[in-house]
N, C-alpha and C. Protein backbone atom coordinates (compact mmCIF):
# COMPACT_ATOMS: atom_id res chain seq x y z
N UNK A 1 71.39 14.27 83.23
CA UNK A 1 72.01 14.99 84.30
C UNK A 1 72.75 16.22 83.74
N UNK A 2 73.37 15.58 82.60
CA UNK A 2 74.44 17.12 82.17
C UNK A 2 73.48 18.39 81.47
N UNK A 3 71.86 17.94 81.11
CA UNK A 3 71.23 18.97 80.24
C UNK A 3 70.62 19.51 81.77
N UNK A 4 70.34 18.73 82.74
CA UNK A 4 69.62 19.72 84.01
C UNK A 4 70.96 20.63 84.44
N UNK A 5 71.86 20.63 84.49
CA UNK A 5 73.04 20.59 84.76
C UNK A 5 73.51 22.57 84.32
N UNK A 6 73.09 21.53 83.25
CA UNK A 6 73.61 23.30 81.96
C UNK A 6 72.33 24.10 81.86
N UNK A 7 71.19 23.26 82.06
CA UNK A 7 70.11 24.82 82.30
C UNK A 7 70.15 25.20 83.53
N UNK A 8 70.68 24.76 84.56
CA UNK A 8 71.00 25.68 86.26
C UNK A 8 71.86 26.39 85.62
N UNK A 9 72.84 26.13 85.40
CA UNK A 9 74.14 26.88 84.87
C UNK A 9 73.65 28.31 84.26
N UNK A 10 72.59 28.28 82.71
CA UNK A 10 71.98 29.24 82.06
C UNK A 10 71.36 30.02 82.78
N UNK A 11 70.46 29.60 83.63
CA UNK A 11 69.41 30.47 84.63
C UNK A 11 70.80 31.43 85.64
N UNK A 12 71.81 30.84 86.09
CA UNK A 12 72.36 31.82 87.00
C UNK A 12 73.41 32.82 86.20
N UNK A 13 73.00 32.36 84.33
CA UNK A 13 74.22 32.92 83.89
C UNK A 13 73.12 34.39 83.70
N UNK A 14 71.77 33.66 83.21
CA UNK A 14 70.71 35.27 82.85
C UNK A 14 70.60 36.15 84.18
N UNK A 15 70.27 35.50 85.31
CA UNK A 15 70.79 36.34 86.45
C UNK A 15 71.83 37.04 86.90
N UNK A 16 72.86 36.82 86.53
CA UNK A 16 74.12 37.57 86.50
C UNK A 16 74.17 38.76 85.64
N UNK A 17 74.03 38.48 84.73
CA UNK A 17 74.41 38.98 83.11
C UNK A 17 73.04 39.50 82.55
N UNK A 18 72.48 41.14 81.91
CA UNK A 18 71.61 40.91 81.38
C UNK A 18 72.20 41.94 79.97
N UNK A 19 73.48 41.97 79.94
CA UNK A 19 74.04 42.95 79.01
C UNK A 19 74.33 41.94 78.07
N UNK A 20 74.14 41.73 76.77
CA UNK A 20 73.98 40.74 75.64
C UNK A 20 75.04 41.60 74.55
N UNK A 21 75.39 40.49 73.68
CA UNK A 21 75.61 41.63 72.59
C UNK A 21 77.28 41.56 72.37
N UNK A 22 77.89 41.72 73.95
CA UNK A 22 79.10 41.78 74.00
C UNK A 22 80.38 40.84 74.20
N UNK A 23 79.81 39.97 74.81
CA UNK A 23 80.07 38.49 74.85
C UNK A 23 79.38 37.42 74.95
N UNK A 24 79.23 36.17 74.30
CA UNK A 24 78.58 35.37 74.16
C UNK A 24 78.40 34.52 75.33
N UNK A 25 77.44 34.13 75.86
CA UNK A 25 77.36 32.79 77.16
C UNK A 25 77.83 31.84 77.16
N UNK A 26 78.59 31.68 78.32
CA UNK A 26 79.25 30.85 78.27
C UNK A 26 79.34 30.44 79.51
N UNK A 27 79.21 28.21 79.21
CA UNK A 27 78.82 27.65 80.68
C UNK A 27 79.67 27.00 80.87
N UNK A 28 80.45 26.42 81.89
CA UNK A 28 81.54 25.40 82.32
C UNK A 28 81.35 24.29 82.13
N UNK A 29 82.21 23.81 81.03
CA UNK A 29 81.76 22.10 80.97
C UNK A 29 82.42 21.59 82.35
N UNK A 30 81.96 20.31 82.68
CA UNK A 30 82.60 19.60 83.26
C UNK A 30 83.71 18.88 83.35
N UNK A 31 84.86 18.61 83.56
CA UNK A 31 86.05 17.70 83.20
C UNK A 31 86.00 16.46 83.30
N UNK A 32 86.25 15.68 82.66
CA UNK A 32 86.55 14.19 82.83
C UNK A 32 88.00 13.68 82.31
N UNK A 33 88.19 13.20 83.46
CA UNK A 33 89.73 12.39 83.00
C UNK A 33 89.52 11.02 83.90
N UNK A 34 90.38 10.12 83.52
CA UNK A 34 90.86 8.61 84.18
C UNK A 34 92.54 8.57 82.98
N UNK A 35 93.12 7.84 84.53
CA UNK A 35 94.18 7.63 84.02
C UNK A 35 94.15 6.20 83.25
N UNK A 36 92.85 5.76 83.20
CA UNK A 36 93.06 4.40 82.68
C UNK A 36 92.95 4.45 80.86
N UNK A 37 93.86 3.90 80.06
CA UNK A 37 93.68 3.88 78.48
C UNK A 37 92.61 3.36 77.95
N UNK A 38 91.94 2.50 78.57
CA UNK A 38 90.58 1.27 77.97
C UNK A 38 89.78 2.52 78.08
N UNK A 39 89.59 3.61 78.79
CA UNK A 39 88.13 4.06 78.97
C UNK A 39 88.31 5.64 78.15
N UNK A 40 89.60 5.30 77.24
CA UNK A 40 89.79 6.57 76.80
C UNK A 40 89.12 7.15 75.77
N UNK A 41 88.05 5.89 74.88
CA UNK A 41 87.08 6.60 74.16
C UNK A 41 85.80 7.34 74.23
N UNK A 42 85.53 6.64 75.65
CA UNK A 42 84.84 6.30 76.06
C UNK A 42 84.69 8.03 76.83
N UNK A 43 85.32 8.38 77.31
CA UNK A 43 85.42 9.47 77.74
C UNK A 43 85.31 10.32 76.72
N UNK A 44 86.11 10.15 75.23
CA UNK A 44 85.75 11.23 74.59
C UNK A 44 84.73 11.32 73.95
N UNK A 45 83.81 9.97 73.86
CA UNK A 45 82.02 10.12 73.44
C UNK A 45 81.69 11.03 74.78
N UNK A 46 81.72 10.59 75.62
CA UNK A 46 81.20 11.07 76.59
C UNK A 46 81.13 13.01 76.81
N UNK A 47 82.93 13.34 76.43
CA UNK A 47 82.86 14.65 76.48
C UNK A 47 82.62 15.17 75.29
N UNK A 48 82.28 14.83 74.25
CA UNK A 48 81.73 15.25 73.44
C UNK A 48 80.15 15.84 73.44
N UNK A 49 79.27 14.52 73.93
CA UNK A 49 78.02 14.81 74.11
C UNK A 49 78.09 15.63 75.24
N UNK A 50 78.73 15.70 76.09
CA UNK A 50 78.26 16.63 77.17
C UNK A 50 78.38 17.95 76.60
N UNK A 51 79.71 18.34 76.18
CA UNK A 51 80.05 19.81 75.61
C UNK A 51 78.82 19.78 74.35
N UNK A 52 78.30 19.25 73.72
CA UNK A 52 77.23 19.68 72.60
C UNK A 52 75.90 20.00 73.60
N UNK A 53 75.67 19.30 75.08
CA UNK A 53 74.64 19.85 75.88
C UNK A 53 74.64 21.13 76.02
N UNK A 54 75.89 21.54 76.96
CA UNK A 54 76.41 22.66 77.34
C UNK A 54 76.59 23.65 76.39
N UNK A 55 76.91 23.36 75.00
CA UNK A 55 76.97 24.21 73.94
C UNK A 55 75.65 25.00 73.74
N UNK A 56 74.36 24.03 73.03
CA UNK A 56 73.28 24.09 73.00
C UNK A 56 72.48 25.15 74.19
N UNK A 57 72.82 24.38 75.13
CA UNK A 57 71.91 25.25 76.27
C UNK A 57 72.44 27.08 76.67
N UNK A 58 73.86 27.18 76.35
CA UNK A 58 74.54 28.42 76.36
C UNK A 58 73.70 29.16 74.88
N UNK A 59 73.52 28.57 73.75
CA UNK A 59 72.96 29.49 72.59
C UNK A 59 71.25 29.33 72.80
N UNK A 60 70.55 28.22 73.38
CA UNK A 60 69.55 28.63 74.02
C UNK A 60 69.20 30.45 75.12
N UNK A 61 70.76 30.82 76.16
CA UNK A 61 70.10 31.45 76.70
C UNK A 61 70.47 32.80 75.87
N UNK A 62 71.36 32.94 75.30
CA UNK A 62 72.00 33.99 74.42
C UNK A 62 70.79 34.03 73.95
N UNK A 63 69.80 33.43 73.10
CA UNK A 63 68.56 33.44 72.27
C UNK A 63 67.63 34.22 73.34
N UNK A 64 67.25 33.29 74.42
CA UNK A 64 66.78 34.23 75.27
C UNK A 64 66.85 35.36 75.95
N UNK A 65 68.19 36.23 76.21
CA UNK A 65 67.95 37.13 76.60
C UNK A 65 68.05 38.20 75.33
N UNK A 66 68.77 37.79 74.27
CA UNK A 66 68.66 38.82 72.78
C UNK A 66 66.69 38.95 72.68
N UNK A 67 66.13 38.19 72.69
CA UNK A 67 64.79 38.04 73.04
C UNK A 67 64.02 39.09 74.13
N UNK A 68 64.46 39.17 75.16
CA UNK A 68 64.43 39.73 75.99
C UNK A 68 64.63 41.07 75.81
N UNK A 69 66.25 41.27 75.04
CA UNK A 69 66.21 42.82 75.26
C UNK A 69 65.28 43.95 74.30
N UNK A 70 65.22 42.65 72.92
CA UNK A 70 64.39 43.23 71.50
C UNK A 70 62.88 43.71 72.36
N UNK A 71 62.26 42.80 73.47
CA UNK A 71 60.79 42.82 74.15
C UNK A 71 60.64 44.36 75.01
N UNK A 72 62.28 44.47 75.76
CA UNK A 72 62.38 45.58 76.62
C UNK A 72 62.32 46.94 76.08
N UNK A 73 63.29 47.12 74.44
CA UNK A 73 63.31 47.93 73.30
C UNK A 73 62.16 48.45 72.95
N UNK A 74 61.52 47.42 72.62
CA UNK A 74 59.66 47.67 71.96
C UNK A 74 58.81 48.04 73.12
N UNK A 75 58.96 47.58 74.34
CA UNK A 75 57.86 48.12 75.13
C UNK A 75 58.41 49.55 75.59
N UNK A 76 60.19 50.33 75.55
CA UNK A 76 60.24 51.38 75.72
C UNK A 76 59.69 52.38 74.23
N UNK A 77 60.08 51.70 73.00
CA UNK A 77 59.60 52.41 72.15
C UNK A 77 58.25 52.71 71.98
N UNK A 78 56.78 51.49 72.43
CA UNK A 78 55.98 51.91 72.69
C UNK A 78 56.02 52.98 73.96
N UNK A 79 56.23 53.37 74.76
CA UNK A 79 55.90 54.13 75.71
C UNK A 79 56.09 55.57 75.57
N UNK A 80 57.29 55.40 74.78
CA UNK A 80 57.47 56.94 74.11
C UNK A 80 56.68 57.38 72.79
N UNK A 81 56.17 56.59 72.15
CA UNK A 81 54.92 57.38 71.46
C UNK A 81 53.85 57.05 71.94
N UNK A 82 53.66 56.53 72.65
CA UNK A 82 52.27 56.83 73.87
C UNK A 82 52.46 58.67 74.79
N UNK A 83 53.63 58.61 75.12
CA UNK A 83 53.70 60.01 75.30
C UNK A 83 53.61 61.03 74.56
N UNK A 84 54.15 60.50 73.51
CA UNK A 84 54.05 61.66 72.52
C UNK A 84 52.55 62.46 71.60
């Protein structure tokens, strides 16, 4: 749930955002708390693996749109020595 979670998250972050470079992506973990003590490790396995989802999938889209802009670069640099 938390990796479908964090690639919706990525997809509306590349839609927003296609300026790279200047700040890194970044997705909202989720919070978890209980006031109860028994489940307090339990929570922090828990938010651990989630934030390493959310981590992951944020340097996934950074990858992708640095990807993206190197593709946009080269097809303008081809076009200008096609004109030339």
């Amino acid at each position: 749930m938390a990796t479908r979670h964090a690639k919706e998250l990525a997809e509306q972050a590349v839609q927003k955002s296609r300026k790279v470079g200047k700040k890194p992506v970044a997705l909202p973990t989720p919070q978890i708390s209980s006031p109860d003590p028994e489940l307090r490790n339990v929570i922090r396995e828990a938010r651990q693996k989630i934030n390493a989802v959310y981590r992951q999938a944020a340097i996934d889209t950074e990858l992708a749109l640095l990807m993206a802009r190197k593709l946009a670069e080269e097809d303008e640099e081809e076009a200008i020595l096609l004109l030339l």
